[in-house]
C-alpha atoms as a PDB file:
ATOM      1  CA  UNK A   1       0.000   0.000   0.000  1.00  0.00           C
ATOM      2  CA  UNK A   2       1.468   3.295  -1.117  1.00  0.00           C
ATOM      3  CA  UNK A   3       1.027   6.421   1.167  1.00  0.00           C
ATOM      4  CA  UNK A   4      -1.950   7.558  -1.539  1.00  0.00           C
ATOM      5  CA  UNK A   5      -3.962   4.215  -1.445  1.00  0.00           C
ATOM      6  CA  UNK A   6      -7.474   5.117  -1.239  1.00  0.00           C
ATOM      7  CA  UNK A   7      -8.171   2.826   1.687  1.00  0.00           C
ATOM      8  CA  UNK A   8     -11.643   1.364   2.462  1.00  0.00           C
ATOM      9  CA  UNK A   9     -12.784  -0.942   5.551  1.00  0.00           C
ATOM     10  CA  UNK A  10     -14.907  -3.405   4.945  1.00  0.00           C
ATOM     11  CA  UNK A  11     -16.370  -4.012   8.310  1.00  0.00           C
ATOM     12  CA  UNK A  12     -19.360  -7.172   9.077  1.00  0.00           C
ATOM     13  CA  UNK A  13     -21.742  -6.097  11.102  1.00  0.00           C
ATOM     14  CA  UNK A  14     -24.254  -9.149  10.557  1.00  0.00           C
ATOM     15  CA  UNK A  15     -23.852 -13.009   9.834  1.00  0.00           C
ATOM     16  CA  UNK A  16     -20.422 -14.581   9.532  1.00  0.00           C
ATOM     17  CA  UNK A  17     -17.810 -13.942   6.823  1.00  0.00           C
ATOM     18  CA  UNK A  18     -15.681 -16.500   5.275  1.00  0.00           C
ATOM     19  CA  UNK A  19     -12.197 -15.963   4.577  1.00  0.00           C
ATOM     20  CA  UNK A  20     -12.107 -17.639   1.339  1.00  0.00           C
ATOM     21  CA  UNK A  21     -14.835 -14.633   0.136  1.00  0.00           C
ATOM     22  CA  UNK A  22     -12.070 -12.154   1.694  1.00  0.00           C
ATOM     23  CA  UNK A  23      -9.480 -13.731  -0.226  1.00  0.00           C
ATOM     24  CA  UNK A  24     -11.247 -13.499  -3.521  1.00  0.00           C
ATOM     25  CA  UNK A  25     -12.150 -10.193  -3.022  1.00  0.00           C
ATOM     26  CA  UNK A  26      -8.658  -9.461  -1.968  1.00  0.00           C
ATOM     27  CA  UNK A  27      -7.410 -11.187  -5.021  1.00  0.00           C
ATOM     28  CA  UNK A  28      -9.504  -8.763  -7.788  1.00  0.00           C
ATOM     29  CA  UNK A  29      -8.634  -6.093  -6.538  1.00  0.00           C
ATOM     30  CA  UNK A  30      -4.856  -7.019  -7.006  1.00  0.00           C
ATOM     31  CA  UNK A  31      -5.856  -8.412 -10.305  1.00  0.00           C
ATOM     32  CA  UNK A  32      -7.640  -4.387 -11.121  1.00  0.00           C
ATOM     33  CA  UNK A  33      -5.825  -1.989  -8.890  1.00  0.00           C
ATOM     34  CA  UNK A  34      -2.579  -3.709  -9.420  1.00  0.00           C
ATOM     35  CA  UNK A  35      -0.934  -0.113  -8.509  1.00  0.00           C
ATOM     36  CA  UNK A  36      -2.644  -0.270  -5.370  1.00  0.00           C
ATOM     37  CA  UNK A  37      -4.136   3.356  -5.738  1.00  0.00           C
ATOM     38  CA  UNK A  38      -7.468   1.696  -3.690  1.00  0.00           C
ATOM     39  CA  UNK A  39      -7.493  -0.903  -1.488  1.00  0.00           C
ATOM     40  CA  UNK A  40      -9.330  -2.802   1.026  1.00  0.00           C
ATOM     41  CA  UNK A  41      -8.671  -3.881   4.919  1.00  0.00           C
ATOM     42  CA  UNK A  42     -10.992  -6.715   6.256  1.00  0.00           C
ATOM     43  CA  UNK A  43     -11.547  -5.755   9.540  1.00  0.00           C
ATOM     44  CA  UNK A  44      -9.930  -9.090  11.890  1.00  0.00           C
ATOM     45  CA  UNK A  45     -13.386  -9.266  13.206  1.00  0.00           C
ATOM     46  CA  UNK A  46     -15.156 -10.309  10.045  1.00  0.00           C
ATOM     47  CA  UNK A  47     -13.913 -13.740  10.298  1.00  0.00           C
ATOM     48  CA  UNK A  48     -15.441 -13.948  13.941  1.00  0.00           C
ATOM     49  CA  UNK A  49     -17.451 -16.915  14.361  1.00  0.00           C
ATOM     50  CA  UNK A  50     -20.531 -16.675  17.102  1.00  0.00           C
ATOM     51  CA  UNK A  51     -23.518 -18.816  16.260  1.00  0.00           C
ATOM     52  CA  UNK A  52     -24.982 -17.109  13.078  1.00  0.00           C
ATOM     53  CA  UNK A  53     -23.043 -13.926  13.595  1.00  0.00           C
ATOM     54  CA  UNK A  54     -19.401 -12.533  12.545  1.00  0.00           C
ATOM     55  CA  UNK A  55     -18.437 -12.673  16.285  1.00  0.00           C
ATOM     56  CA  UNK A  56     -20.602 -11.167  19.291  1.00  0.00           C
ATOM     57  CA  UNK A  57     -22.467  -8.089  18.978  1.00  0.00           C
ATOM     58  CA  UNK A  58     -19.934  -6.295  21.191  1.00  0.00           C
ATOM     59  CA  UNK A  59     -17.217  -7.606  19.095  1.00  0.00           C
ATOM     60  CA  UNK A  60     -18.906  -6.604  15.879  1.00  0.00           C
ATOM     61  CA  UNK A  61     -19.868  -3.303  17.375  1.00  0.00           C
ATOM     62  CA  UNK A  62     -16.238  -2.285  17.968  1.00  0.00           C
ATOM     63  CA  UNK A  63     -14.622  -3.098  14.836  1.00  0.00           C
ATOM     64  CA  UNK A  64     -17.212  -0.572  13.094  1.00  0.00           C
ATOM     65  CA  UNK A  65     -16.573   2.522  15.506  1.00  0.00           C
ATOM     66  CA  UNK A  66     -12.796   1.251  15.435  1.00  0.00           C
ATOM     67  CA  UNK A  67     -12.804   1.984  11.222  1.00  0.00           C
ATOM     68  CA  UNK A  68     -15.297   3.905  11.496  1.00  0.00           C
ATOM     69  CA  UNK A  69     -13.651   6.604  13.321  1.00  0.00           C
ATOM     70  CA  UNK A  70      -9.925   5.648  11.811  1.00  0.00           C
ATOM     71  CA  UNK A  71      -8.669   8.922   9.858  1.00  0.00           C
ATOM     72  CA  UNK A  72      -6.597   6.510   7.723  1.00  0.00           C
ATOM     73  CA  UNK A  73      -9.783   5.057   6.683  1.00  0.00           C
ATOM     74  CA  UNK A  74     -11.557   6.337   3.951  1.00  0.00           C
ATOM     75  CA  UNK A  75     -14.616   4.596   3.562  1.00  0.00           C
ATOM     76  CA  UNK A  76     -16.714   2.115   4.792  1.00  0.00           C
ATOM     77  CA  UNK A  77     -17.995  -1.101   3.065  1.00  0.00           C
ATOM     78  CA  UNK A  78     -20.126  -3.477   4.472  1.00  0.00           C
ATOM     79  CA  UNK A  79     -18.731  -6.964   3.338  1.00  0.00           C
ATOM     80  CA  UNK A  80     -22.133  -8.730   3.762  1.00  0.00           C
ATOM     81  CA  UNK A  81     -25.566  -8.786   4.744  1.00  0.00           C
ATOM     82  CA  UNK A  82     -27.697 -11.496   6.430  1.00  0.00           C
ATOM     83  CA  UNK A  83     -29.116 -10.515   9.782  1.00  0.00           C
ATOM     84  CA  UNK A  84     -27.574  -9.267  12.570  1.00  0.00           C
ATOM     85  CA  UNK A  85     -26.923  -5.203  12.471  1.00  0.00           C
ATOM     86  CA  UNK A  86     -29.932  -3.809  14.235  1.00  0.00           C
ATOM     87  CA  UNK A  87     -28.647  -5.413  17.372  1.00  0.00           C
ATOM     88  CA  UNK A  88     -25.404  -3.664  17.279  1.00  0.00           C
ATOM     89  CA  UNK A  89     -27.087  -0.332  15.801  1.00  0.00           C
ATOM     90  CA  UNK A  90     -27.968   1.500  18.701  1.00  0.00           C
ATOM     91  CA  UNK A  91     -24.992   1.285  20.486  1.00  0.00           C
ATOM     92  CA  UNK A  92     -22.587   1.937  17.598  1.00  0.00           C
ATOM     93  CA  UNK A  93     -24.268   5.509  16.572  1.00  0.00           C
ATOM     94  CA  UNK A  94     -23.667   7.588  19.776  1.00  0.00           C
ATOM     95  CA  UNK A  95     -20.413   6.733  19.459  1.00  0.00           C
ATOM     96  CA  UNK A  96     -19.169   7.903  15.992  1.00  0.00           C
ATOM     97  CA  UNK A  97     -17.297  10.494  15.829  1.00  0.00           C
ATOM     98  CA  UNK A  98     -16.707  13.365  13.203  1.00  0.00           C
ATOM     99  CA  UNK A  99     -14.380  11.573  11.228  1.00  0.00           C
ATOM    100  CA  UNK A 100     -16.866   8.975  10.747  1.00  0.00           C
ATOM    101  CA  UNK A 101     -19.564  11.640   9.703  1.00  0.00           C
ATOM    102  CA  UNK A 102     -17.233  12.415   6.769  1.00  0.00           C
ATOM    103  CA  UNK A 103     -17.122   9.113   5.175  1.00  0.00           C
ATOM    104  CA  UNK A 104     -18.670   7.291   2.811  1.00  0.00           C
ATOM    105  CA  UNK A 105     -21.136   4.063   3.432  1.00  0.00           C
ATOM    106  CA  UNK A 106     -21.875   1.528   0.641  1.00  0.00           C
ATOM    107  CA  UNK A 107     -24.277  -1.703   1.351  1.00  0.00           C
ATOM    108  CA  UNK A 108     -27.881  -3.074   1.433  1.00  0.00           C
ATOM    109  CA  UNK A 109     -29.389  -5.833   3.035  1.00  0.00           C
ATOM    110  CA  UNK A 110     -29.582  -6.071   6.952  1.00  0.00           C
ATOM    111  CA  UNK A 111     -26.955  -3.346   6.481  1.00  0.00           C
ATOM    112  CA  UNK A 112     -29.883  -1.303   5.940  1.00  0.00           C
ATOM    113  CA  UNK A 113     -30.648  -1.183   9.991  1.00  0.00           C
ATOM    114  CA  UNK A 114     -27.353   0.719  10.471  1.00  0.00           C
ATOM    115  CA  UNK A 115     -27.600   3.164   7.354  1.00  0.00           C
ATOM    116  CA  UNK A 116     -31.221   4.122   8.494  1.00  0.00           C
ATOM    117  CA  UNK A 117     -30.281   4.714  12.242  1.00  0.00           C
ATOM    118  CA  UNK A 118     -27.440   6.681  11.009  1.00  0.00           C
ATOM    119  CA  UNK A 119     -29.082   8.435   8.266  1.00  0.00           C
ATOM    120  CA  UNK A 120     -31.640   9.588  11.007  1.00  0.00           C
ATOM    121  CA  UNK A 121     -28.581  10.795  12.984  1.00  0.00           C
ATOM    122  CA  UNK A 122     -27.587  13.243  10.226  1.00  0.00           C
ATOM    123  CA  UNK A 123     -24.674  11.190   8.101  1.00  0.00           C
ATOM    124  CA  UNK A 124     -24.587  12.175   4.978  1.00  0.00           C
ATOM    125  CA  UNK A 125     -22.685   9.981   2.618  1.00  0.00           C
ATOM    126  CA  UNK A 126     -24.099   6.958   2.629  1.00  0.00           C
ATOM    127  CA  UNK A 127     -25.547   4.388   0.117  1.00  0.00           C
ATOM    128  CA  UNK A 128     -27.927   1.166  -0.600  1.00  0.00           C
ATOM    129  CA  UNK A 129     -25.568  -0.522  -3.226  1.00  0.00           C
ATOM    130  CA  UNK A 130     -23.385  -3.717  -3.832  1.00  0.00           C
ATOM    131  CA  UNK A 131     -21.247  -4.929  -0.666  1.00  0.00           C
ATOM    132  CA  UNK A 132     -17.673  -6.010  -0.572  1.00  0.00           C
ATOM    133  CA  UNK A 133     -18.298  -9.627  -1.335  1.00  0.00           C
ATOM    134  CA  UNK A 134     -20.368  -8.978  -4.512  1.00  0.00           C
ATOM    135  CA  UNK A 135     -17.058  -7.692  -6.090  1.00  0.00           C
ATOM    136  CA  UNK A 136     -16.126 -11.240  -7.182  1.00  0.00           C
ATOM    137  CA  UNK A 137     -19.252 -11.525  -8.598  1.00  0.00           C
ATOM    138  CA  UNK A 138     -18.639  -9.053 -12.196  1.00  0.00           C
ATOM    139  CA  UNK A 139     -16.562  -6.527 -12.883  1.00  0.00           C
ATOM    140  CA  UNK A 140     -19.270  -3.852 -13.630  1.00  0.00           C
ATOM    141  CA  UNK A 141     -20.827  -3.990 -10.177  1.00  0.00           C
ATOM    142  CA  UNK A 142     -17.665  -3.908  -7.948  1.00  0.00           C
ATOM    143  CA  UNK A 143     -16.074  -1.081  -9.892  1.00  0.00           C
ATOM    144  CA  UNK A 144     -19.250   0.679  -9.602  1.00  0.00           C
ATOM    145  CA  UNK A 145     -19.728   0.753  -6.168  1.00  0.00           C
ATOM    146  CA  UNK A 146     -16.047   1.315  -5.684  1.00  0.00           C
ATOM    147  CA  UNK A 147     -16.539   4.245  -7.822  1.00  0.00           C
ATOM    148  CA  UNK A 148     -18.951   5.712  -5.212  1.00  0.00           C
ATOM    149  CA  UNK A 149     -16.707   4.672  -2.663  1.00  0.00           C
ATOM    150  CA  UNK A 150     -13.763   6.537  -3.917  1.00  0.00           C
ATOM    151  CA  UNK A 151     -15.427   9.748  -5.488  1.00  0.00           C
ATOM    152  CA  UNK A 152     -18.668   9.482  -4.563  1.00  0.00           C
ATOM    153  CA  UNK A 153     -19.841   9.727  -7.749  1.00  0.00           C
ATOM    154  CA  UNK A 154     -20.425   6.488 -10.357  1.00  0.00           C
ATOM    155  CA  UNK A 155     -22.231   5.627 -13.696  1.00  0.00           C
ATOM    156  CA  UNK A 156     -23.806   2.558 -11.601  1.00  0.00           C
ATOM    157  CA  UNK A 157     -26.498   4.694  -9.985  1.00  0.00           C
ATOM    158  CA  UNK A 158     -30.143   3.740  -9.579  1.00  0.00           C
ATOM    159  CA  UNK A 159     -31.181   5.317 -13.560  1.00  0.00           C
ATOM    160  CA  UNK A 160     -34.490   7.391 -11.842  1.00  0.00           C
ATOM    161  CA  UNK A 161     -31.978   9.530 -10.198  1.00  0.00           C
ATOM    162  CA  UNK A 162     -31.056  11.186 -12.871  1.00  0.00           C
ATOM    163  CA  UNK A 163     -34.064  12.964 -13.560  1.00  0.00           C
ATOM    164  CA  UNK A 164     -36.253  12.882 -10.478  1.00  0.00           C
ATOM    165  CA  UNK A 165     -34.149  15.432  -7.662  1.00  0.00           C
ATOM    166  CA  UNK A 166     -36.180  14.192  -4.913  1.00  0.00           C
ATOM    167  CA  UNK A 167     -34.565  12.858  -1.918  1.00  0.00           C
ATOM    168  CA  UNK A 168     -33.783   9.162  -1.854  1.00  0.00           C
ATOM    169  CA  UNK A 169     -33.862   5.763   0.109  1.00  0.00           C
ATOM    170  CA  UNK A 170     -33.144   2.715  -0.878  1.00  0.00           C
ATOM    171  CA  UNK A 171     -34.222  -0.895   1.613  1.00  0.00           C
ATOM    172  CA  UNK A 172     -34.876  -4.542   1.633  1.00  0.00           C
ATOM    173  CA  UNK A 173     -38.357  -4.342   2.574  1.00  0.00           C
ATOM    174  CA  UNK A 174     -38.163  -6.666   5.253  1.00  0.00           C
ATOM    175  CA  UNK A 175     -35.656  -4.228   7.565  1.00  0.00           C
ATOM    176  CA  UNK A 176     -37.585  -1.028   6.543  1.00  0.00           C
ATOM    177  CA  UNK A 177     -40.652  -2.508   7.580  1.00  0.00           C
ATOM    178  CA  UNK A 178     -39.060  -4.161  10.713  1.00  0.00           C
ATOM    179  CA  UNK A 179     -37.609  -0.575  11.782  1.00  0.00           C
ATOM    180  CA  UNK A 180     -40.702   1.175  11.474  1.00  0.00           C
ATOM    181  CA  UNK A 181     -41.793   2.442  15.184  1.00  0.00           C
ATOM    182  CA  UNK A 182     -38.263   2.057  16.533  1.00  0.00           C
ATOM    183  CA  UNK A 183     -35.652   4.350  17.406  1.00  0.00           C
ATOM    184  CA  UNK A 184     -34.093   3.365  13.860  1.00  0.00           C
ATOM    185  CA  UNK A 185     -36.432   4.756  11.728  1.00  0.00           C
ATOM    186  CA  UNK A 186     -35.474   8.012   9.723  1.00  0.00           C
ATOM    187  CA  UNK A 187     -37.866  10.738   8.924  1.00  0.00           C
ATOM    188  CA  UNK A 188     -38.563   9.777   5.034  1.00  0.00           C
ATOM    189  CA  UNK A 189     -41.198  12.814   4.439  1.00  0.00           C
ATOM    190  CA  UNK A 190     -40.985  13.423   0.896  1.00  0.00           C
ATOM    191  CA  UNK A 191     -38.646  10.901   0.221  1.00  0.00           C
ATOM    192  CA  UNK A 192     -38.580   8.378  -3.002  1.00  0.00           C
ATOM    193  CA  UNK A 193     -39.056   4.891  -1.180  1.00  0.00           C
ATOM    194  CA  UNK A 194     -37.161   2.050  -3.291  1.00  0.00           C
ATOM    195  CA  UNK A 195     -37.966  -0.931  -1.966  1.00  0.00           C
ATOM    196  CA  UNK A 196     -36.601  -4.688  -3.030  1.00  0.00           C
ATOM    197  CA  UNK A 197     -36.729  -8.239  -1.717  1.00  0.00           C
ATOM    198  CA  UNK A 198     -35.430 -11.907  -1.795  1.00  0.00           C
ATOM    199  CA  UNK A 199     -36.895 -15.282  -0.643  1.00  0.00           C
ATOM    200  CA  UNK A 200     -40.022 -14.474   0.563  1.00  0.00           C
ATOM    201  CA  UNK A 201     -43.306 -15.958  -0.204  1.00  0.00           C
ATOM    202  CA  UNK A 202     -45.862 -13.707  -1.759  1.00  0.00           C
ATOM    203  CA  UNK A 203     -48.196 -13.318   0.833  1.00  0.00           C
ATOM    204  CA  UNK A 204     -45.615 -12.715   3.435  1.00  0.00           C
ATOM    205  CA  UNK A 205     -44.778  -9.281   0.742  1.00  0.00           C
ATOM    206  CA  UNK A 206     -48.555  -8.707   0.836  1.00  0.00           C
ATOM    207  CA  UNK A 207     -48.645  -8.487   4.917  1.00  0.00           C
ATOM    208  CA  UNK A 208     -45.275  -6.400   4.949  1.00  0.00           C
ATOM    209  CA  UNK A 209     -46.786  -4.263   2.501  1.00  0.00           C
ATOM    210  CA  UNK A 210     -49.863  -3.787   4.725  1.00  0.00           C
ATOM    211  CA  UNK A 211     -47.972  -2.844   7.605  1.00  0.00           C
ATOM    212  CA  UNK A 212     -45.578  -0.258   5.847  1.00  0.00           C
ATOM    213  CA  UNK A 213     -48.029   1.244   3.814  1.00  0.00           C
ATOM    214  CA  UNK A 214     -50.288   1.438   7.072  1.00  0.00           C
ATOM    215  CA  UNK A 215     -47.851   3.951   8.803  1.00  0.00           C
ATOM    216  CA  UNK A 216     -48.090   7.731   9.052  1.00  0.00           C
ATOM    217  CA  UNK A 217     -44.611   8.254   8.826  1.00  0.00           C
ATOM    218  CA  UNK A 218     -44.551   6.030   5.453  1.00  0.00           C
ATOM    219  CA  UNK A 219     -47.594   7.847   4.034  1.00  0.00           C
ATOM    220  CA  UNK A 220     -45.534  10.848   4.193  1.00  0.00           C
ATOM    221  CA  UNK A 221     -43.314   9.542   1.545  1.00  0.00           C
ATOM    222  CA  UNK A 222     -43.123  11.114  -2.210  1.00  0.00           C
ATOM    223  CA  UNK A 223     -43.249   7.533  -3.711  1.00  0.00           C
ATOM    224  CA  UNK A 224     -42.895   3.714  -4.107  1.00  0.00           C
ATOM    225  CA  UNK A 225     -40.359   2.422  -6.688  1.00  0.00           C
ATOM    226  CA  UNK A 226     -40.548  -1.089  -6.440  1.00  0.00           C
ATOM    227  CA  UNK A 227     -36.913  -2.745  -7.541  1.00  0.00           C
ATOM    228  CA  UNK A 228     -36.083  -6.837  -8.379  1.00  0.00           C
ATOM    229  CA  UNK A 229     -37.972  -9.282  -5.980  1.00  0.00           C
ATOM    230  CA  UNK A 230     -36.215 -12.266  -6.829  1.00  0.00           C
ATOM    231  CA  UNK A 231     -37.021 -16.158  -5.697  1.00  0.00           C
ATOM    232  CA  UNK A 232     -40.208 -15.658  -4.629  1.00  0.00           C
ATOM    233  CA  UNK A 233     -40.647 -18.750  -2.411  1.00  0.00           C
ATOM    234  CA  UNK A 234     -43.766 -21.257  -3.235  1.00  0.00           C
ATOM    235  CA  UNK A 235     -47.229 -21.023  -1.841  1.00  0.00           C
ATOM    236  CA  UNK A 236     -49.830 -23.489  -1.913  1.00  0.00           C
ATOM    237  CA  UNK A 237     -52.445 -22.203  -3.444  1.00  0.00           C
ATOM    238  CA  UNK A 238     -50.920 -20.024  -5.567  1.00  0.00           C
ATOM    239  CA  UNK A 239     -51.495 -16.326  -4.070  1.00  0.00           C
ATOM    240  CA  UNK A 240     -52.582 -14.889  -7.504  1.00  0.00           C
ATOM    241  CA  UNK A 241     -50.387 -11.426  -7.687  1.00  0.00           C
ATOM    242  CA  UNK A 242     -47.482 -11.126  -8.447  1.00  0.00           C
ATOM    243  CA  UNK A 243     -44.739  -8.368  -6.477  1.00  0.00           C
ATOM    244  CA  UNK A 244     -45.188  -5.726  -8.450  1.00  0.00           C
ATOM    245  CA  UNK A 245     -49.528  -5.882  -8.466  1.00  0.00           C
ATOM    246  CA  UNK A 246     -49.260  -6.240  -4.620  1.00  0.00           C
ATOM    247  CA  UNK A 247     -47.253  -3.408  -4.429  1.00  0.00           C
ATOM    248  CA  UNK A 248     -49.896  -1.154  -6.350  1.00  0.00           C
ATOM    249  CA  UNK A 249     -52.701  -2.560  -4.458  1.00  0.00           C
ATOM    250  CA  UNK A 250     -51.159  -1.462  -1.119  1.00  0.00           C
ATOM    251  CA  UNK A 251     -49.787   2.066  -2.789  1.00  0.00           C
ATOM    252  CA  UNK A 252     -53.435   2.633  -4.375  1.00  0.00           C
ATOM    253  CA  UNK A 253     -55.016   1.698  -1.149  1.00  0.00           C
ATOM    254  CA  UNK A 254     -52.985   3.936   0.774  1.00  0.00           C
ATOM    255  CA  UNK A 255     -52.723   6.632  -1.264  1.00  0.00           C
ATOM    256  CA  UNK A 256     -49.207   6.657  -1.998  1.00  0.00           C
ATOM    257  CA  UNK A 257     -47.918   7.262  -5.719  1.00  0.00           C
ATOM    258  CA  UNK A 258     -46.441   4.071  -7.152  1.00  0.00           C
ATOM    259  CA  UNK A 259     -43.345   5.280  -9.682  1.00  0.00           C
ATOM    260  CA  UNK A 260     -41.995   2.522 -10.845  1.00  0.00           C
ATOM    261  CA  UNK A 261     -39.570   0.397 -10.839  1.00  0.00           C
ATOM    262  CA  UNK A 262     -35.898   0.619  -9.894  1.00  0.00           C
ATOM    263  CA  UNK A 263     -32.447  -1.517 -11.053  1.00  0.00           C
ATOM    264  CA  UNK A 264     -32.009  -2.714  -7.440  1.00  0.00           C
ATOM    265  CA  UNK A 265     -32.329  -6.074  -6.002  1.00  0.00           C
ATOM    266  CA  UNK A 266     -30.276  -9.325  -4.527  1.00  0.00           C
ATOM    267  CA  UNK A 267     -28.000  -9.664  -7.663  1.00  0.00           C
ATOM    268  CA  UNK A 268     -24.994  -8.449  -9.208  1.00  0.00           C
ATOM    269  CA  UNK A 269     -27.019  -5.517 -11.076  1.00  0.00           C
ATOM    270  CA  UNK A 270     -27.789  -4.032  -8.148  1.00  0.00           C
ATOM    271  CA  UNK A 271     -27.571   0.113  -8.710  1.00  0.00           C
ATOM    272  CA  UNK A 272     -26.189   2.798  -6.027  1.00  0.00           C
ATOM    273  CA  UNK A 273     -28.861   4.583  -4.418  1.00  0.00           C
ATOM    274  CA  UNK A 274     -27.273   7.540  -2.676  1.00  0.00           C
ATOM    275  CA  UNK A 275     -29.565   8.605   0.610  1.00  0.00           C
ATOM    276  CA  UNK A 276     -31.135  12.142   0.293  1.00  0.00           C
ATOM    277  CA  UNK A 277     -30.360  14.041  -2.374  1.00  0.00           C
ATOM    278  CA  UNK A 278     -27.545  13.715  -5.444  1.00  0.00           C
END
């Protein structure tokens, strides 16, 4: 690593990590920054092993303040999702500091529990957008999302953005829908609300969309863009609609304005989405 590295942290704040993943993530980006002008430092803690998680939640807490507030770190990157931030959320915010505010944030997932809480609490630069282990996956998506990470700009942004200057989120819609009514839920008034999804049956979208499209706070919102909900698990009987009608139903019945879709999902086309505005 040279003095001018670009250096980003890839931190796991959810399930476990394998080394092997780190490794092959390690490996292309030797193979496409082969002058080292970015790199990336797994944080030791990834490869923690507690039950389901990446280590304990105190353990997995500490390595994201730790890189979080590192000057010589200059972005964060969440190396995977699964489950397992919102339990270290809470504790981690209070204690950023403002060398962490100044940083940049790329991930989606259950990484969305720690970008909401800490988009409520004012960060700026943050992103839903391909993680750290979706690099060895294709070329496009990694070296767009490290183009965000680096510049904070990138030609692998969310398409709608372009033209629409409202404010932004991006979620799985089983977090944003699990954060609603809890201290991790940011104000999203006049926000554009992408939502995507992965292994869930339809009807299980159907109640989630009930409940988030039954709040106050989400009612508030400027819009629905629906993005990829991929592997839709079986049901027996079939439930009849598919994602993107149940989505309508709920944004007609609750009088929110359905937009669209959006290029995000659980796959290696998944776009930036920048939180708040461009």
């Amino acid at each position: 690593m040279t003095s001018n590295s670009f250096k980003i942290g890839v931190v796991c704040a959810s399930s476990r990590f394998s080394k092997e993943r780190a490794d092959a993530v390690e490996a292309w980006m030797a193979e496409h920054h082969p002058d080292r002008d970015v790199v990336v430092a797994f944080h030791p803690a990834c490869f923690l092993k507690h039950g389901h998680f990446a280590g304990d939640d105190r353990a997995r807490a500490d390595a994201f303040v730790e890189f979080a507030n590192d000057p010589r770190i200059d972005a964060i990157w969440f190396a995977r999702g699964g489950y397992g931030s919102c339990r270290v959320a809470e504790s981690v915010i209070p204690r950023l500091n403002a060398v962490a505010r100044k940083k940049r944030y790329l991930g989606y997932s259950d990484a969305g529990s720690l970008l909401a809480g800490m988009y409520k609490a004012g960060f700026e630069h943050l992103a839903h957008g391909p993680m750290a282990s979706d690099s060895v996956r294709d070329d496009a998506t990694a070296k767009g999302a490290l183009a965000w990470l680096t510049t904070g700009r990138s030609d692998w942004i969310e398409p709608s953005l372009a033209t629409d200057p409202r404010p932004a989120v991006a979620f799985n819609l089983t977090i944003i829908d699990q954060l609603l009514g809890t201290d991790l839920e940011p104000d999203l008034s006049g926000h554009v609300l992408m939502l995507e999804e992965v292994s869930e049956a339809a009807y299980r979208i159907d109640r989630m969309m009930f409940h988030l499209t039954g709040q106050n706070s989400i009612r508030r919102v400027a819009g629905i863009r629906l993005g990829r909900v991929s592997d839709v698990t079986p049901n027996d009987p079939d439930f009849g609609q598919s994602p993107d009608e149940i989505v309508r139903y709920w944004c007609l019945r609750s009088g929110i304005e359905f937009l669209g879709s959006a290029d995000i999902g659980h796959d290696h086309f998944n776009k930036v989405v920048p939180f708040g505005r461009r």
